[in-house]
N, C-alpha and C. Protein backbone atom coordinates (compact mmCIF):
# COMPACT_ATOMS: atom_id res chain seq x y z
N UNK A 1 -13.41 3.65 22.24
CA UNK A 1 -13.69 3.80 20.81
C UNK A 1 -12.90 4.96 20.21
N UNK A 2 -12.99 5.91 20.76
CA UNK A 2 -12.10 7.37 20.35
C UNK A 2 -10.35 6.81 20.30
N UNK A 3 -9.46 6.09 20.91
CA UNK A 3 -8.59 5.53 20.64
C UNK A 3 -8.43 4.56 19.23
N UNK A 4 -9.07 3.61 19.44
CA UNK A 4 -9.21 3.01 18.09
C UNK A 4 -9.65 3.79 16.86
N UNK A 5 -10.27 4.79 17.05
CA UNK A 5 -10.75 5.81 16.01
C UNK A 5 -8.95 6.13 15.17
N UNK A 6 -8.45 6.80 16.61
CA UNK A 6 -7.19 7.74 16.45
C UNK A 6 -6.27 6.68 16.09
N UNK A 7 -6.12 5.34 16.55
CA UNK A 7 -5.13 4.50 15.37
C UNK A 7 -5.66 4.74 14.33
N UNK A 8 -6.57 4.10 13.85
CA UNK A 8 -7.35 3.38 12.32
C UNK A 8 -7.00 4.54 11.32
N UNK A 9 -7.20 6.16 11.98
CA UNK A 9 -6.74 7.58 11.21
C UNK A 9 -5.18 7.39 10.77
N UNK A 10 -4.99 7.17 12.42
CA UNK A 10 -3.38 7.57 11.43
C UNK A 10 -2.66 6.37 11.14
N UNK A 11 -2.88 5.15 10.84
CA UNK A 11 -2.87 3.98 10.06
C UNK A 11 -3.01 4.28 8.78
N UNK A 12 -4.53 4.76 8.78
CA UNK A 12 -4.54 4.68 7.27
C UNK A 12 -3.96 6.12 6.70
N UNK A 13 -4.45 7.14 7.25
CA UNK A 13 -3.64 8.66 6.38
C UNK A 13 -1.73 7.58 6.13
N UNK A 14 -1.52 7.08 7.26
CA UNK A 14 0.01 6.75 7.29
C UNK A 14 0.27 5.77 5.81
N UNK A 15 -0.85 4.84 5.57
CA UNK A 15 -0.29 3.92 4.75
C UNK A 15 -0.38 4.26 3.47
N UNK A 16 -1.50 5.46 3.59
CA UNK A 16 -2.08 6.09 1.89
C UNK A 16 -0.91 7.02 1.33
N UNK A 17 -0.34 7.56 2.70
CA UNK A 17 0.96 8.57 2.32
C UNK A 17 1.94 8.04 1.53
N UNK A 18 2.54 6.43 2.17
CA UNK A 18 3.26 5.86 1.79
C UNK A 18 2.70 5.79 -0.16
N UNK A 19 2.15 4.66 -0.13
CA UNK A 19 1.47 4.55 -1.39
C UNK A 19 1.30 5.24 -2.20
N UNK A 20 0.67 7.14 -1.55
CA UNK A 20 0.53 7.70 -2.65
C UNK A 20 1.91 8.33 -3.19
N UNK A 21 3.06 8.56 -2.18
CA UNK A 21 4.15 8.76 -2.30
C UNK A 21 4.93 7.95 -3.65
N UNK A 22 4.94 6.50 -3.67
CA UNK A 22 5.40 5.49 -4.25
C UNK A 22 4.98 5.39 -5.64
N UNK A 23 3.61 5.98 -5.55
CA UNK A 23 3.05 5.94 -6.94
C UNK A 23 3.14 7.19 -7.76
N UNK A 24 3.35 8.19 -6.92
CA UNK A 24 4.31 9.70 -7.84
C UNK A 24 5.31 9.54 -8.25
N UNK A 25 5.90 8.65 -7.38
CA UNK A 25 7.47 8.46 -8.24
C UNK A 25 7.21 7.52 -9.03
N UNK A 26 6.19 6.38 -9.19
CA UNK A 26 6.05 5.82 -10.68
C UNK A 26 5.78 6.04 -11.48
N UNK A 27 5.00 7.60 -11.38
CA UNK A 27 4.32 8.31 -12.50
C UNK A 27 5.90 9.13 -13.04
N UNK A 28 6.39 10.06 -12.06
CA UNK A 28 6.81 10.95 -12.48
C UNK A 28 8.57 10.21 -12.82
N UNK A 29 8.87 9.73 -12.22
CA UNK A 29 10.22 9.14 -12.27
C UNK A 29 10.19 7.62 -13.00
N UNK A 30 9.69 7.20 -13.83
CA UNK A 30 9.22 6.36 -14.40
C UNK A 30 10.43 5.13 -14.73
N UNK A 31 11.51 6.19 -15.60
CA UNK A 31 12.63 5.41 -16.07
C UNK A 31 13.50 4.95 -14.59
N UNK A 32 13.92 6.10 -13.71
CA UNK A 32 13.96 5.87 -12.63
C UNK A 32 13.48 4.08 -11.68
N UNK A 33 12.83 4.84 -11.75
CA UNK A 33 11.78 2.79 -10.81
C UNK A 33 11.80 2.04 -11.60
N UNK A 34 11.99 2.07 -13.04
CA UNK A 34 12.13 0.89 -13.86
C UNK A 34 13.43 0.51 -13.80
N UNK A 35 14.40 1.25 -13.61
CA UNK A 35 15.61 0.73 -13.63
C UNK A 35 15.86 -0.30 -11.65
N UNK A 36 15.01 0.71 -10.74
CA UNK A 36 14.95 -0.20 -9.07
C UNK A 36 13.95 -1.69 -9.80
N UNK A 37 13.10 -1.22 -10.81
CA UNK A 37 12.28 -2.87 -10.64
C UNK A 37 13.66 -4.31 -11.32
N UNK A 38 14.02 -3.34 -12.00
CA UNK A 38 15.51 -4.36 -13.23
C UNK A 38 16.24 -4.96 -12.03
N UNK A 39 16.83 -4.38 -11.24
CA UNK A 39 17.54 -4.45 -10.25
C UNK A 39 17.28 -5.45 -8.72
N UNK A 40 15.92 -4.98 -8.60
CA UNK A 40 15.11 -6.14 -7.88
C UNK A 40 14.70 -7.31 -8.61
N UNK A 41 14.33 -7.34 -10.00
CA UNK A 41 14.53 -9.18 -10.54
C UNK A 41 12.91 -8.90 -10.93
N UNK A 42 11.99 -7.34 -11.31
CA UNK A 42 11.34 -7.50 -11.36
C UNK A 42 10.49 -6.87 -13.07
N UNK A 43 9.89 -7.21 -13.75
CA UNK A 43 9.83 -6.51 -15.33
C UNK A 43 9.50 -5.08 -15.00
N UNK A 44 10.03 -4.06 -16.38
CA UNK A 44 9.95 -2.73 -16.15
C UNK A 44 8.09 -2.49 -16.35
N UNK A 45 7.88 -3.47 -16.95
CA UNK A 45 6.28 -2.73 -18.00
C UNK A 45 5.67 -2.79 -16.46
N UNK A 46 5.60 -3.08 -15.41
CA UNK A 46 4.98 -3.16 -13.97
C UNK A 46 4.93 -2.09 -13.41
N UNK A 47 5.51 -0.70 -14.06
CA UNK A 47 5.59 0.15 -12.94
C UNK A 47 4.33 0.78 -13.47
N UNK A 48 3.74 0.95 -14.66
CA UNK A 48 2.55 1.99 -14.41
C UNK A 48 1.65 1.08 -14.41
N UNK A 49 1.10 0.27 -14.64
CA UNK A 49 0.22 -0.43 -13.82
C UNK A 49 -0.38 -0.57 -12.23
N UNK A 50 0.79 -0.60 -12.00
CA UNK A 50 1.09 -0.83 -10.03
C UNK A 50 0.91 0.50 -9.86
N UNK A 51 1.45 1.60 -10.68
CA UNK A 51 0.90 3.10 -10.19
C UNK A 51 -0.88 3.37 -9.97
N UNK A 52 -1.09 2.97 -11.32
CA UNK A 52 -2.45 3.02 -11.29
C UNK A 52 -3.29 2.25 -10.51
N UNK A 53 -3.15 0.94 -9.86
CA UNK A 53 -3.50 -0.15 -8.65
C UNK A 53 -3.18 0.59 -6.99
N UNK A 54 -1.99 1.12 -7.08
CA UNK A 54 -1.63 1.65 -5.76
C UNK A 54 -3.07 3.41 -5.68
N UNK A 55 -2.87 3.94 -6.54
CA UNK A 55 -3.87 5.49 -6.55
C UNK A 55 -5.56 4.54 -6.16
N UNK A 56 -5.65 3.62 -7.06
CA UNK A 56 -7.09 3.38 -6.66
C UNK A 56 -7.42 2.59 -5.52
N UNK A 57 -6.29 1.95 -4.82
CA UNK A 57 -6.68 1.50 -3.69
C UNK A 57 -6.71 2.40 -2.61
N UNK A 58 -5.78 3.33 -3.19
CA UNK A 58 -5.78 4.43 -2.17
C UNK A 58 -7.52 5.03 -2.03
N UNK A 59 -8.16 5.34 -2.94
CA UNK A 59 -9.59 5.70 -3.06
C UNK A 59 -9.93 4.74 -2.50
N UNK A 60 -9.62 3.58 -2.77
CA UNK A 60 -11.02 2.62 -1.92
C UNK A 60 -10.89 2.57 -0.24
N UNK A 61 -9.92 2.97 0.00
CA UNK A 61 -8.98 2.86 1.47
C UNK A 61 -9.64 4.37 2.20
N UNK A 62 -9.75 4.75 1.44
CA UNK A 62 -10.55 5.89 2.06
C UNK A 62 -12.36 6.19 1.64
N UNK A 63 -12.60 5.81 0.98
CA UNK A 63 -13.80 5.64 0.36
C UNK A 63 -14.34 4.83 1.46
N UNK A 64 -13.95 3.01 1.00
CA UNK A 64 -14.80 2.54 1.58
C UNK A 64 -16.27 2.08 1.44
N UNK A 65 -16.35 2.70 -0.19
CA UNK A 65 -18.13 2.27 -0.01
C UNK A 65 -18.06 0.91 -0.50
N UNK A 66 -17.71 0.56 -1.50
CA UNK A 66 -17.62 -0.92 -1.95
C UNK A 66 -17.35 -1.92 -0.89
N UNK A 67 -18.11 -2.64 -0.28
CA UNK A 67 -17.18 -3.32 0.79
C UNK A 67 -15.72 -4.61 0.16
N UNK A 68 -16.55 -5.38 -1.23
CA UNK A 68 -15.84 -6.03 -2.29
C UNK A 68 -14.55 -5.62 -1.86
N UNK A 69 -14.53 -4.17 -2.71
CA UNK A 69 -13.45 -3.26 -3.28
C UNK A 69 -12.53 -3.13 -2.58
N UNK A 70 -13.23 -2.88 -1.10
CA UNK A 70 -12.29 -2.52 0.12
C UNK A 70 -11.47 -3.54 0.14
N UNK A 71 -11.78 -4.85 0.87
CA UNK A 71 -11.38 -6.22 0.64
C UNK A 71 -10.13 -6.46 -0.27
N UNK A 72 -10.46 -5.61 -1.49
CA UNK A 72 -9.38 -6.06 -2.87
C UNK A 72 -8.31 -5.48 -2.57
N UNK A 73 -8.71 -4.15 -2.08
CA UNK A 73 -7.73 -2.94 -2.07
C UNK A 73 -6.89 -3.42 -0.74
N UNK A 74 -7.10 -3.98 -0.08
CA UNK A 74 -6.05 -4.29 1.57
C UNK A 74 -5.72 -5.75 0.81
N UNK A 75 -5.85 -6.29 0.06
CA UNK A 75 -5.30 -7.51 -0.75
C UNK A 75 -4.33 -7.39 -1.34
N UNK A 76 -5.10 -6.41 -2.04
CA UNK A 76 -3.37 -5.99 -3.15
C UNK A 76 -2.17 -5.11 -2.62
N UNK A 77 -2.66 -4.45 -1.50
CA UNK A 77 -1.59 -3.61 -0.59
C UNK A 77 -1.05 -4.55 0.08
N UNK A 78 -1.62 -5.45 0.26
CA UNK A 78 -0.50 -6.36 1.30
C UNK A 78 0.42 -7.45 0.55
N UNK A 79 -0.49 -8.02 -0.59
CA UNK A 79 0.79 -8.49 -1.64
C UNK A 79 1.96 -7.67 -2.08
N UNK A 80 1.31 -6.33 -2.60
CA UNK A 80 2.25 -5.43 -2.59
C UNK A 80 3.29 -5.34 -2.34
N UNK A 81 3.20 -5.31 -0.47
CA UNK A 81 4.28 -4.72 0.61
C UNK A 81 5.02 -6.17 0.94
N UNK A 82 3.85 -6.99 0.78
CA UNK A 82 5.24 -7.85 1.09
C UNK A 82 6.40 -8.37 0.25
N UNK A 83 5.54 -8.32 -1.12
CA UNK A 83 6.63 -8.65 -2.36
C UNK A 83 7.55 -7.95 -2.40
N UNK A 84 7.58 -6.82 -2.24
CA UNK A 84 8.48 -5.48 -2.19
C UNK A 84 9.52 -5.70 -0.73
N UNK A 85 8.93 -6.28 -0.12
CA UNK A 85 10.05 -6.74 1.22
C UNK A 85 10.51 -7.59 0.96
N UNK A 86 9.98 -8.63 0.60
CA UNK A 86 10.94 -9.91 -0.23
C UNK A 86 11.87 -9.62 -1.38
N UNK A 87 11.65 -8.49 -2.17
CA UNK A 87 12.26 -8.50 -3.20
C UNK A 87 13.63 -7.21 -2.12
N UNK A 88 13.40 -6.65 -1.71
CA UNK A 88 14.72 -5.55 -0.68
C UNK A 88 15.29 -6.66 -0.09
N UNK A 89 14.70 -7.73 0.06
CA UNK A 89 15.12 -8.92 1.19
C UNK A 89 16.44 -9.33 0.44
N UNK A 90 16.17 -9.90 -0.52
CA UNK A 90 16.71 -10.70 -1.44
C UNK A 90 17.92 -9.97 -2.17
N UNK A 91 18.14 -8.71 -2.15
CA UNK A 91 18.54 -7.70 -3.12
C UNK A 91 19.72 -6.52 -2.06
N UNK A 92 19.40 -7.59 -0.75
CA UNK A 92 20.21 -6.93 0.95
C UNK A 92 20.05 -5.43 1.15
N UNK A 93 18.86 -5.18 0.58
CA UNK A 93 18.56 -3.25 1.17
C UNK A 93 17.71 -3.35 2.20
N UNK A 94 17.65 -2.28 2.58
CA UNK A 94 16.75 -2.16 3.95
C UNK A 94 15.06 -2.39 3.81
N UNK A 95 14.75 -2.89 4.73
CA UNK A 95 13.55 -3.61 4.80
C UNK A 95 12.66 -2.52 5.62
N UNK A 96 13.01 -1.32 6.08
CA UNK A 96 12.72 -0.61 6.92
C UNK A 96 11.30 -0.29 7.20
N UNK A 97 11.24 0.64 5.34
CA UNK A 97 9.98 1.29 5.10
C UNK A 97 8.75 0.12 4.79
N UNK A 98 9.53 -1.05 4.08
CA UNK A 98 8.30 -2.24 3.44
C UNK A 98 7.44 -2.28 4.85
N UNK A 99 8.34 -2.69 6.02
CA UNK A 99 8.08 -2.65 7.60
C UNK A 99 6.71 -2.03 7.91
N UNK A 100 7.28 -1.00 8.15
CA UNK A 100 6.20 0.15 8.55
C UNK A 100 5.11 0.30 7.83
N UNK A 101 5.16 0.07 6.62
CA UNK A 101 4.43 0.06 5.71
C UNK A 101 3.24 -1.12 6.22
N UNK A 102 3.61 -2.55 6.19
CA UNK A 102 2.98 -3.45 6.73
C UNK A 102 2.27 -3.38 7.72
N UNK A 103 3.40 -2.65 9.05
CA UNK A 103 2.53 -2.65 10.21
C UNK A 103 1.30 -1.47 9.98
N UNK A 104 1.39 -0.48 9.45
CA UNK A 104 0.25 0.66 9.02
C UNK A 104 -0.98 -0.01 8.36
N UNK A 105 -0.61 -0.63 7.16
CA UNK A 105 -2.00 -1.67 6.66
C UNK A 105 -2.58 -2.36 7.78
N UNK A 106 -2.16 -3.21 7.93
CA UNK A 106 -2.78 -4.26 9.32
C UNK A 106 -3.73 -3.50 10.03
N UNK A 107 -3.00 -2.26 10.83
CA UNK A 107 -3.34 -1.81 11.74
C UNK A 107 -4.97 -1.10 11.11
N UNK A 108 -4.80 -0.14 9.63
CA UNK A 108 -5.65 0.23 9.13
C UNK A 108 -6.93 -0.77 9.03
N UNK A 109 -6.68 -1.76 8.50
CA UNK A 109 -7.30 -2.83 8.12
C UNK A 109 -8.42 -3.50 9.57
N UNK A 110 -7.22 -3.49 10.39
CA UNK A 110 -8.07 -4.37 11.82
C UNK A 110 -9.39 -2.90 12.68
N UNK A 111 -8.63 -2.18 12.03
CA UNK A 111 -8.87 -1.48 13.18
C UNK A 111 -10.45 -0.24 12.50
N UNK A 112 -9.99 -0.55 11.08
CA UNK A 112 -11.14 -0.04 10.56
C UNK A 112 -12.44 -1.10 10.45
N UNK A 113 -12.31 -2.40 10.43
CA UNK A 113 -13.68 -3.14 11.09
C UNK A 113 -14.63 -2.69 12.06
N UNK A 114 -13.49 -2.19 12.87
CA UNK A 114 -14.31 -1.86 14.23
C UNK A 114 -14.93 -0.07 14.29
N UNK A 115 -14.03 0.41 13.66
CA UNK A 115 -14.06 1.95 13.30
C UNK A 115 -15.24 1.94 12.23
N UNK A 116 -15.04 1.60 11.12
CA UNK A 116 -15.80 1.87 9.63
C UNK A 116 -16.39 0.47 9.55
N UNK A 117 -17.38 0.48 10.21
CA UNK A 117 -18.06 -1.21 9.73
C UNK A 117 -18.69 -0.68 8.06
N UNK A 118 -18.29 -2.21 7.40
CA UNK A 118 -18.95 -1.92 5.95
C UNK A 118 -19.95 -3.32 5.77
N UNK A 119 -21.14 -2.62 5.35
CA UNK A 119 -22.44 -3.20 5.61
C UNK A 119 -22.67 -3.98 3.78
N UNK A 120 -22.67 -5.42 3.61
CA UNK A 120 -22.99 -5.88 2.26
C UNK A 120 -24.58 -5.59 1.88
């Protein structure tokens, strides 16, 4: 159990980093990522939205009390990451971070069932 503990931690600290990382630069670099969303084939008005979706899943990802919420929040992170790999896919940049990114959710996700049971 203490193993699975020590993934599910640094899964999720790993995937919230990412995220919360991604969503500073949508706050703060705004014109910036609107010009990477133009470029990927994707509309600019998306970036503060998705800022504000990425911060609160991050709360629920660590929270956890909602079980719903939780559910939503590893939903929309994984549409997320993968759209964002499809769209680097498509656009021939590196797929590297979408990667890691993926494997960190999953891992968060599977591994916090067993770690953080959430009771309806």
């Amino acid at each position: 159990m203490k193993v699975q503990r020590i993934i599910y931690w640094i899964a999720t600290l790993g995937i919230c980093s990412i995220i919360a990382y991604s969503a500073q630069m949508y706050i703060r670099q705004t014109a910036m990522v609107a010009g990477f969303f133009t470029h990927l084939n994707y509309p600019e008005y998306l970036v503060m939205p998705l800022a504000v979706a990425k911060i609160c899943a991050i709360a629920m990802l660590l929270w956890r009390g909602a079980p719903w919420l939780t559910e939503w929040a590893y939903a929309g992170l994984f549409f997320d990451i993968s759209l964002a790999a499809v769209a680097h896919f498509h656009a021939q940049e590196s797929l590297s971070v979408s990667l890691i990114a993926l494997i960190l959710l999953i891992l968060s996700y599977f591994f916090g069932k067993e770690v953080r049971p959430m009771y309806l």
